[in-house]
C-alpha atoms as a PDB file:
ATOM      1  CA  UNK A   1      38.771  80.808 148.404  1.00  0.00           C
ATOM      2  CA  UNK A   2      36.025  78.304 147.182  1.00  0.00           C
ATOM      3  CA  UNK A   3      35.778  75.096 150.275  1.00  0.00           C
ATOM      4  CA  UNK A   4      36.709  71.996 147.822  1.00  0.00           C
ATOM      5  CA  UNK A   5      37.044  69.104 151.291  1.00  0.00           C
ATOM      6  CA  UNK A   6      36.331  70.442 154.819  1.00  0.00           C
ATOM      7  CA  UNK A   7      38.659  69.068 157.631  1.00  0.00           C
ATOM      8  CA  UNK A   8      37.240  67.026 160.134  1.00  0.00           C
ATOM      9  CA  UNK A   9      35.132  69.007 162.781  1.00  0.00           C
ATOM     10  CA  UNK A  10      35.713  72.000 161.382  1.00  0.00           C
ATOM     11  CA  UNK A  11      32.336  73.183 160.547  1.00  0.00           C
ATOM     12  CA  UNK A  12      32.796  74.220 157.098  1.00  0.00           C
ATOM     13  CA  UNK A  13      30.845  73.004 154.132  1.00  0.00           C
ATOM     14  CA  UNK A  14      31.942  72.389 150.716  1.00  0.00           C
ATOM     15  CA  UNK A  15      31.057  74.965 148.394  1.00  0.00           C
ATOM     16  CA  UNK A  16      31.576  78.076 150.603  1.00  0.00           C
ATOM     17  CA  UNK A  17      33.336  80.857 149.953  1.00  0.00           C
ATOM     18  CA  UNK A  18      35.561  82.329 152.657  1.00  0.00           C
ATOM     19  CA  UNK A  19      38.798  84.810 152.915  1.00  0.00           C
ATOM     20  CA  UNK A  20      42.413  83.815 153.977  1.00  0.00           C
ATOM     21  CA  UNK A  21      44.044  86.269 156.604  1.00  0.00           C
ATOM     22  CA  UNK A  22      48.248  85.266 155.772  1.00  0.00           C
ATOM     23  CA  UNK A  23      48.964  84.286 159.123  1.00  0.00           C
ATOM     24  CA  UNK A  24      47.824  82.045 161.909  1.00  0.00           C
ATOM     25  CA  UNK A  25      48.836  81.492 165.743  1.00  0.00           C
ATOM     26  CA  UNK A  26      51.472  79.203 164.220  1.00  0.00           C
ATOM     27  CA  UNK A  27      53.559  81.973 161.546  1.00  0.00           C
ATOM     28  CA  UNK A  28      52.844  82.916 157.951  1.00  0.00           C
ATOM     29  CA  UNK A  29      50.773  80.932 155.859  1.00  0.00           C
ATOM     30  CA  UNK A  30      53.569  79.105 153.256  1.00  0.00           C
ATOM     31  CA  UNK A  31      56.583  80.660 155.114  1.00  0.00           C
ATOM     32  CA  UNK A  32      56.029  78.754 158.855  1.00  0.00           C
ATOM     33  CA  UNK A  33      52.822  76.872 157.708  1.00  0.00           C
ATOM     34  CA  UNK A  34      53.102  74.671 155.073  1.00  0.00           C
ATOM     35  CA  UNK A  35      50.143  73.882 152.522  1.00  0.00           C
ATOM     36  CA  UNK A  36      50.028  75.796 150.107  1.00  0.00           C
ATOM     37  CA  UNK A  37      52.829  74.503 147.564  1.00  0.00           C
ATOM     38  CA  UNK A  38      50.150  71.990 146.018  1.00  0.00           C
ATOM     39  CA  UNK A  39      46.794  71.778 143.736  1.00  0.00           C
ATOM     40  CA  UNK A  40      45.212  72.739 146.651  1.00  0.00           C
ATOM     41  CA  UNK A  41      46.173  74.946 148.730  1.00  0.00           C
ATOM     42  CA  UNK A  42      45.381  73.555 152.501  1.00  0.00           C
ATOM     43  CA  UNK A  43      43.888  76.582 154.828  1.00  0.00           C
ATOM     44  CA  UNK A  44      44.365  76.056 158.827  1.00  0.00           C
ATOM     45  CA  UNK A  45      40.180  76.988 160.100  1.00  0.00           C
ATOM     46  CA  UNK A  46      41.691  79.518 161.890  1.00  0.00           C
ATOM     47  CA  UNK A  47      43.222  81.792 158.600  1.00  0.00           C
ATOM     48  CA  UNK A  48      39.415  81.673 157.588  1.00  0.00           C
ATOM     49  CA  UNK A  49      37.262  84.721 157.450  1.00  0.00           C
ATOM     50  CA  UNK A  50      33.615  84.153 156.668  1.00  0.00           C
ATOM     51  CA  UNK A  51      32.637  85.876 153.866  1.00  0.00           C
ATOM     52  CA  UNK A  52      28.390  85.017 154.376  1.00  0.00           C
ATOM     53  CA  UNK A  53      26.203  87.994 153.596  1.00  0.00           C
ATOM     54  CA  UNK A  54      28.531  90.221 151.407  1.00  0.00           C
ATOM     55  CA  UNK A  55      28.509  90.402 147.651  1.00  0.00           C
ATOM     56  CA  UNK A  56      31.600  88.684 146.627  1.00  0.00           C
ATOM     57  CA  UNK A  57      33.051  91.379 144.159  1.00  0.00           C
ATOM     58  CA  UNK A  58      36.692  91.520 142.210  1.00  0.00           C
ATOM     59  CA  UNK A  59      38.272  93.844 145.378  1.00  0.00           C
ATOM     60  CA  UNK A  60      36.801  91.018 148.200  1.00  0.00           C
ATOM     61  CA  UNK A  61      40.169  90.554 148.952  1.00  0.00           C
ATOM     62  CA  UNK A  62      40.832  94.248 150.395  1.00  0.00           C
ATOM     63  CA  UNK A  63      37.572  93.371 152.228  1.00  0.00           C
ATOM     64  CA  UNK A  64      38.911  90.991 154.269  1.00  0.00           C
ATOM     65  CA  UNK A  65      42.903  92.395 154.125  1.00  0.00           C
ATOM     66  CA  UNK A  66      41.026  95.459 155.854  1.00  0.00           C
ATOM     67  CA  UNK A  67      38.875  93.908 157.759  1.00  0.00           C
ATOM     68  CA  UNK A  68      40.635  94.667 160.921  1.00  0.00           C
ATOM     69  CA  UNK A  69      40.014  98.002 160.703  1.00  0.00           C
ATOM     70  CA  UNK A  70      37.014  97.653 163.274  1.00  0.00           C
ATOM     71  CA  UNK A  71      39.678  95.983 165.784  1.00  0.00           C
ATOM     72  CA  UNK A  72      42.096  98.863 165.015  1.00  0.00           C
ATOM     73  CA  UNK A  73      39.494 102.115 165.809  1.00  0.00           C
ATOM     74  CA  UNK A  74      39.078 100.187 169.447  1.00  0.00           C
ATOM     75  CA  UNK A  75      42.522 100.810 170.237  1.00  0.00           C
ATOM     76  CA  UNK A  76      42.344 104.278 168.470  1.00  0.00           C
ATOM     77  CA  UNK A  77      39.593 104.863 170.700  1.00  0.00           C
ATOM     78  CA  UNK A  78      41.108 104.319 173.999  1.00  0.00           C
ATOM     79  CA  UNK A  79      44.404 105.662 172.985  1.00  0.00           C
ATOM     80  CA  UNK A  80      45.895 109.007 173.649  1.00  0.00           C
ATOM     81  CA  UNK A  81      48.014 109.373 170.587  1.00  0.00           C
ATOM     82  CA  UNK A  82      48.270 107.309 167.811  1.00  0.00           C
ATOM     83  CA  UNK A  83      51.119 107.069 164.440  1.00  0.00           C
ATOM     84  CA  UNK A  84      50.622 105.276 161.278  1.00  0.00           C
ATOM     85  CA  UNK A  85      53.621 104.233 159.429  1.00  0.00           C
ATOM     86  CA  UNK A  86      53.847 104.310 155.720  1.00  0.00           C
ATOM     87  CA  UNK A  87      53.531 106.149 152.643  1.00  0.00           C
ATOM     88  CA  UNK A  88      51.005 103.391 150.560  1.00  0.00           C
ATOM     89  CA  UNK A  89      47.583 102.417 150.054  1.00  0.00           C
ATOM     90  CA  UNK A  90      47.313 100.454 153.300  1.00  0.00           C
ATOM     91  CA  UNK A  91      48.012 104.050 155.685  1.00  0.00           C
ATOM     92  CA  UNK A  92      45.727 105.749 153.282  1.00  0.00           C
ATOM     93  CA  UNK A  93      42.888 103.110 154.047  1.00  0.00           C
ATOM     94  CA  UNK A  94      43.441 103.412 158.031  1.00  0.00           C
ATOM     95  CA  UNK A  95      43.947 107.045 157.715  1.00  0.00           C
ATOM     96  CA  UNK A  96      40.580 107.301 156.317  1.00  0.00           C
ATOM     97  CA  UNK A  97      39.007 105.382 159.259  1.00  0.00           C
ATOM     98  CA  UNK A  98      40.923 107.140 162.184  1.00  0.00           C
ATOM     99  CA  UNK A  99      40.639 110.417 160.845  1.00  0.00           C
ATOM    100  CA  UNK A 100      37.609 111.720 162.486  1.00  0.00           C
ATOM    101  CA  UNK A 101      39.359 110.681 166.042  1.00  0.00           C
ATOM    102  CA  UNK A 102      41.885 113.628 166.092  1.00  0.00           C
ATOM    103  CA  UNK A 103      44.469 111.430 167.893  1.00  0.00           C
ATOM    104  CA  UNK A 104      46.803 110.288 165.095  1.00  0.00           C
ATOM    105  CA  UNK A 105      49.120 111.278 162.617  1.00  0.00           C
ATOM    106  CA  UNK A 106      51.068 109.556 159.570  1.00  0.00           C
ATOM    107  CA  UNK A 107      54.830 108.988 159.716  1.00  0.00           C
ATOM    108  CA  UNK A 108      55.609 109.114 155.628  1.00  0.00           C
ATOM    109  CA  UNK A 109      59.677 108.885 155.134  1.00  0.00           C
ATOM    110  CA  UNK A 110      60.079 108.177 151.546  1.00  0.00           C
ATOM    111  CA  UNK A 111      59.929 110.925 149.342  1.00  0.00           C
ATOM    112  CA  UNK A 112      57.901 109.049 146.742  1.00  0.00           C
ATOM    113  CA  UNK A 113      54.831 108.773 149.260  1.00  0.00           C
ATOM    114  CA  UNK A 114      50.899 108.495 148.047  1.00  0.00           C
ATOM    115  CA  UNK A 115      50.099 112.436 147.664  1.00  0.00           C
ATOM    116  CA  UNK A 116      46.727 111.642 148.494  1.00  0.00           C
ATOM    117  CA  UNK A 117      47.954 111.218 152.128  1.00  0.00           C
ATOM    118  CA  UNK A 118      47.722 115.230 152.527  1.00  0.00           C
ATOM    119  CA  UNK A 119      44.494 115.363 151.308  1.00  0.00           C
ATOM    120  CA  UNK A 120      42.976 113.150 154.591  1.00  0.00           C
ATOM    121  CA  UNK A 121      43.819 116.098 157.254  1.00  0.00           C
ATOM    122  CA  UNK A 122      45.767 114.365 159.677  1.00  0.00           C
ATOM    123  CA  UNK A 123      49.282 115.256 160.308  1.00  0.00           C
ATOM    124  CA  UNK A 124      51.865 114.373 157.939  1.00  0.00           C
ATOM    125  CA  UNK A 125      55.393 113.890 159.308  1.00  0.00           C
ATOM    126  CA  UNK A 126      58.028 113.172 157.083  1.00  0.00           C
ATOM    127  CA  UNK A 127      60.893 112.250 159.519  1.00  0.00           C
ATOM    128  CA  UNK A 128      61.313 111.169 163.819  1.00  0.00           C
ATOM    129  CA  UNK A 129      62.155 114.357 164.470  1.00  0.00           C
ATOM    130  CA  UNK A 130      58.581 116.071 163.658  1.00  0.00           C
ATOM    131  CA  UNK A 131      57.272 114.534 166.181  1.00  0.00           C
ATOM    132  CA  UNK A 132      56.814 116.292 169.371  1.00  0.00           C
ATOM    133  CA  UNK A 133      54.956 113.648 171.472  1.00  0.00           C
ATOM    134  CA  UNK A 134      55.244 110.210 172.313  1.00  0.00           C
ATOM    135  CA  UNK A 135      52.892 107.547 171.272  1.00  0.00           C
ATOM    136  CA  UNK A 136      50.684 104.968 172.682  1.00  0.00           C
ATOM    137  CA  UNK A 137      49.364 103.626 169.735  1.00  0.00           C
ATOM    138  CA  UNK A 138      52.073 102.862 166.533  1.00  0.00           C
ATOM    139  CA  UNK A 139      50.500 101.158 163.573  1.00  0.00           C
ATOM    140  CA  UNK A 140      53.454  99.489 160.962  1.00  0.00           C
ATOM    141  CA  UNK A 141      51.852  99.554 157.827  1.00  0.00           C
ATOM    142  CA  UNK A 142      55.112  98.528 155.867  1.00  0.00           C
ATOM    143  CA  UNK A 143      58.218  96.753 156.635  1.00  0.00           C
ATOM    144  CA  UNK A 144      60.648  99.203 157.992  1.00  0.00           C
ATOM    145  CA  UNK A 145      64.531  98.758 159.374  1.00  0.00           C
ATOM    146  CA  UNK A 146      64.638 100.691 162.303  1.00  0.00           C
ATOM    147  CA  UNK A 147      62.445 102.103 165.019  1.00  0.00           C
ATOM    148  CA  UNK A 148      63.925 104.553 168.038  1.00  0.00           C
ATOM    149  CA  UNK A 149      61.812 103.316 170.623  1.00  0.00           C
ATOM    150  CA  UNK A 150      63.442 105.537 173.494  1.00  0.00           C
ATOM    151  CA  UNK A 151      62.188 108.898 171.476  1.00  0.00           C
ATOM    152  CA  UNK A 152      58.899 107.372 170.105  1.00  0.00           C
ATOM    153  CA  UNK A 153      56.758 105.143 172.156  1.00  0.00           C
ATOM    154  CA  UNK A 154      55.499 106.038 175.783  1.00  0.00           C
ATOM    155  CA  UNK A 155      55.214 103.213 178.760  1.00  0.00           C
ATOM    156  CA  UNK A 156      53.176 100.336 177.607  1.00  0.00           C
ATOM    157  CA  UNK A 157      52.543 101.554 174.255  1.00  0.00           C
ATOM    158  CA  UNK A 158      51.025  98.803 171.642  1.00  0.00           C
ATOM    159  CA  UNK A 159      52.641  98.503 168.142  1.00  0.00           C
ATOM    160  CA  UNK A 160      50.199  96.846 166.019  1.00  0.00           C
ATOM    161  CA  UNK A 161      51.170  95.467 163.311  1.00  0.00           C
ATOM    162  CA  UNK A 162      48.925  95.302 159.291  1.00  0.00           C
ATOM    163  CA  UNK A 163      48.716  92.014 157.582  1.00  0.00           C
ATOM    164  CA  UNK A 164      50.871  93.305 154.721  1.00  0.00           C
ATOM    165  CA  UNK A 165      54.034  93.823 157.301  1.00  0.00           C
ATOM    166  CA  UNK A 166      56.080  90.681 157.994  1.00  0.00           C
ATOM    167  CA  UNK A 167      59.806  91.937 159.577  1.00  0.00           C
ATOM    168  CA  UNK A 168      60.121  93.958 162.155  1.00  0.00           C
ATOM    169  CA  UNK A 169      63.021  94.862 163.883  1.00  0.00           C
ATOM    170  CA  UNK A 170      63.185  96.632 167.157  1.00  0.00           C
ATOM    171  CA  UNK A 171      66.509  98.677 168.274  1.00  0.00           C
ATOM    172  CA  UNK A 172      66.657  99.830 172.112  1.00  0.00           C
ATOM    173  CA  UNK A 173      68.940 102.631 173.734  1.00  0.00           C
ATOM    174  CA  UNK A 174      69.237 101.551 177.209  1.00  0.00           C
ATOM    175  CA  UNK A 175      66.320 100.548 179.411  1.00  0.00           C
ATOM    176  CA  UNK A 176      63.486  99.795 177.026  1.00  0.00           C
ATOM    177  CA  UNK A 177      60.050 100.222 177.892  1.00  0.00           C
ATOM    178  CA  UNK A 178      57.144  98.248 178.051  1.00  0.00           C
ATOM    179  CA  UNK A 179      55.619  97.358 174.993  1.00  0.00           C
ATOM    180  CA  UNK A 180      52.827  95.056 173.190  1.00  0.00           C
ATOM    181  CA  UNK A 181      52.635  93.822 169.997  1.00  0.00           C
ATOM    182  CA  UNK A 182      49.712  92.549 168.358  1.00  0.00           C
ATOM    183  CA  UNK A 183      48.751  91.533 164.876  1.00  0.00           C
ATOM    184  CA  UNK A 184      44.939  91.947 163.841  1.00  0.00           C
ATOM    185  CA  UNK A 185      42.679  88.752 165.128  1.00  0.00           C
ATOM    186  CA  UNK A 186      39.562  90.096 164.261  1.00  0.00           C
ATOM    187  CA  UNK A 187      38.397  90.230 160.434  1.00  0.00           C
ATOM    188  CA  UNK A 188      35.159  91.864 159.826  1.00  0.00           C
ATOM    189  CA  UNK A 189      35.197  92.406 156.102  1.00  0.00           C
ATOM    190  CA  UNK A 190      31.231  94.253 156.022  1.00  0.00           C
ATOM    191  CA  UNK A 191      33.029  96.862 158.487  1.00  0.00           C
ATOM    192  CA  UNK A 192      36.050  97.628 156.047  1.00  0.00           C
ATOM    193  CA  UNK A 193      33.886  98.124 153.078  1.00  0.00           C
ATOM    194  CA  UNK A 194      32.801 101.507 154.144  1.00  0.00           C
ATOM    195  CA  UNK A 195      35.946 102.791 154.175  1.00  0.00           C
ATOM    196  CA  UNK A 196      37.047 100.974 151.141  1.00  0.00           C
ATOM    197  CA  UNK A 197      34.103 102.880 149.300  1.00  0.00           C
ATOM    198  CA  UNK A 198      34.709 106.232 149.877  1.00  0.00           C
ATOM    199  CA  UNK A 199      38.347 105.919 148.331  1.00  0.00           C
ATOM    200  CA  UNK A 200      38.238 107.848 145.213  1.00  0.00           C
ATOM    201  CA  UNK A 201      38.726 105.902 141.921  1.00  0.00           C
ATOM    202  CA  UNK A 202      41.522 107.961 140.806  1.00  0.00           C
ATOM    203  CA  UNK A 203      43.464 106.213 143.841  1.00  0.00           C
ATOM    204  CA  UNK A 204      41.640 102.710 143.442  1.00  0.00           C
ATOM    205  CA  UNK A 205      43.274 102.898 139.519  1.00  0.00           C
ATOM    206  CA  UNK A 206      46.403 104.028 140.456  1.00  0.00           C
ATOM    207  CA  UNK A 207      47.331 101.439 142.956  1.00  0.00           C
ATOM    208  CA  UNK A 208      45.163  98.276 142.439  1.00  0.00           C
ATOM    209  CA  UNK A 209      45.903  95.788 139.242  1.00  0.00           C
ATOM    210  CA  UNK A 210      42.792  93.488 138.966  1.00  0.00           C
ATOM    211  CA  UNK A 211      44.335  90.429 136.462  1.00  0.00           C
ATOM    212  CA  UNK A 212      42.774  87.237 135.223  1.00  0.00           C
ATOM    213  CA  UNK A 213      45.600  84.812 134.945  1.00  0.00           C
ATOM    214  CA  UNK A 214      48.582  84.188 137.582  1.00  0.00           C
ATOM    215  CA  UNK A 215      51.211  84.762 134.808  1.00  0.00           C
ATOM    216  CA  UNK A 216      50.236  88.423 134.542  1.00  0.00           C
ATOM    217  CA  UNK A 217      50.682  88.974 138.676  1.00  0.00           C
ATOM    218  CA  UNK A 218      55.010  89.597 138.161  1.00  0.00           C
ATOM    219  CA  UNK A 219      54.530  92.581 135.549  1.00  0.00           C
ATOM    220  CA  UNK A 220      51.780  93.910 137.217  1.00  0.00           C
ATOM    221  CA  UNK A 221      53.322  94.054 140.530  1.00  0.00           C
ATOM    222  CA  UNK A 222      56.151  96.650 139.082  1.00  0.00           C
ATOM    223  CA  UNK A 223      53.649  98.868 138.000  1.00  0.00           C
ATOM    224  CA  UNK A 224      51.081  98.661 141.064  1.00  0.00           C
ATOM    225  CA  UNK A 225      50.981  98.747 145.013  1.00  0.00           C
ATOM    226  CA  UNK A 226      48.104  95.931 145.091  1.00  0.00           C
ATOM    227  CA  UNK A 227      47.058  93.172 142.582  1.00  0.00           C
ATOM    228  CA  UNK A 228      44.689  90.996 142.813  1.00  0.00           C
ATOM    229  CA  UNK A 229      43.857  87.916 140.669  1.00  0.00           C
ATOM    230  CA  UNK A 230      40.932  86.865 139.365  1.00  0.00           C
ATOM    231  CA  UNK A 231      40.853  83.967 138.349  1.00  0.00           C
ATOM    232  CA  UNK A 232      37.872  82.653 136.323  1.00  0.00           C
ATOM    233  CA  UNK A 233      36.141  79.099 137.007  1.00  0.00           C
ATOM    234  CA  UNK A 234      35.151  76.858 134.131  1.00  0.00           C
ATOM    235  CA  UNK A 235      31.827  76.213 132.838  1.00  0.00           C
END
């Protein structure tokens, strides 16, 4: 997103270019925060990620998307056990930056899951009952109906839940136990391009549509995981 009018005191000059995270403190950006229904779409400072320094290419927008992937390793770090949920591009991405911790696996239900998920050496569960130990650490990387907290998450566990998850719904048994959620508030888009670059092009073609005009965003969307839109200024 190209600055057209700063707000007042906010800091920002016109002409810079910056990412949009979809959520603020507030909700969802055009669900709970209005602003974007107009020529312009109006961006709380907050939703802004700085994009200074770094090439702006056509995939900047999984820059910044991942760009909480530094904020996720710290809690991969000083976690005991971690689980990734989802079968798409987004637990491929974080698989690829928590693999080297040996601490986490990938819970992958649906039966038409990314088959490069295998090919990252963690563990691959396919249902709840593969898994032998509790968890401290569960990452949602896609909107799911149910989650069994008495059999999956330990005492104070964090769920941390990706920018591309917006429902969540939590069913207890009993007592529940403590738990935190938390949604990414750091974006460091320089830190998420390593990762970005070492997924193979066969997977970057297979689930990324790069189009040049908004009315080409519906098709593509049946036929890809991610697309991202391009679209062209005027000379």
């Amino acid at each position: 997103m190209r600055v057209v009018e700063p707000g007042i005191e906010t800091g920002v000059m016109p002409g810079e270019v910056y990412g949009v995270k979809p959520y603020v403190a507030h909700g969802i950006l055009g669900l709970d925060v209005d602003g974007l229904a107009s020529e312009y779409a109006v961006i709380p400072k907050e939703a802004l990620v700085s994009l200074k320094g770094i090439e702006l290419e056509k995939v900047s927008p999984l820059h910044v998307e991942f760009g909480y992937v530094h904020e996720l390793t710290k809690l991969v770090e000083s976690s005991s056990r971690g689980l990734i949920v989802g079968c798409g591009f987004t637990a491929y991405v974080l698989g690829l930056a928590v693999k080297n911790y040996r601490n986490s696996e990938i819970l992958c239900i649906d039966t038409e899951y990314l088959k490069s998920l295998r090919d990252l050496g963690l563990p691959l569960k396919r249902d709840l009952e593969n898994l032998k130990d509790k968890v401290d650490l569960l990452v949602l990387t896609e909107d799911i109906e149910m989650i069994d907290l008495r059999n999956l998450l330990r005492e104070n566990a964090w769920i941390y839940i990706t920018p591309g998850t917006f429902t969540l719904s939590l069913h207890y048994h009993g007592i529940p136990p403590k738990i935190k959620l938390a949604r990414p508030r750091v974006f460091k888009p320089k830190y998420s391009m390593r990762f970005l670059n070492k997924v193979s092009p066969h997977i970057t073609e297979s689930q990324i549509k790069i189009v040049n005009e908004l009315s080409q965003v519906i098709e593509a969307l049946s036929l890809f995981e991610r697309v991202l839109v391009n679209l062209r200024r005027e000379a």
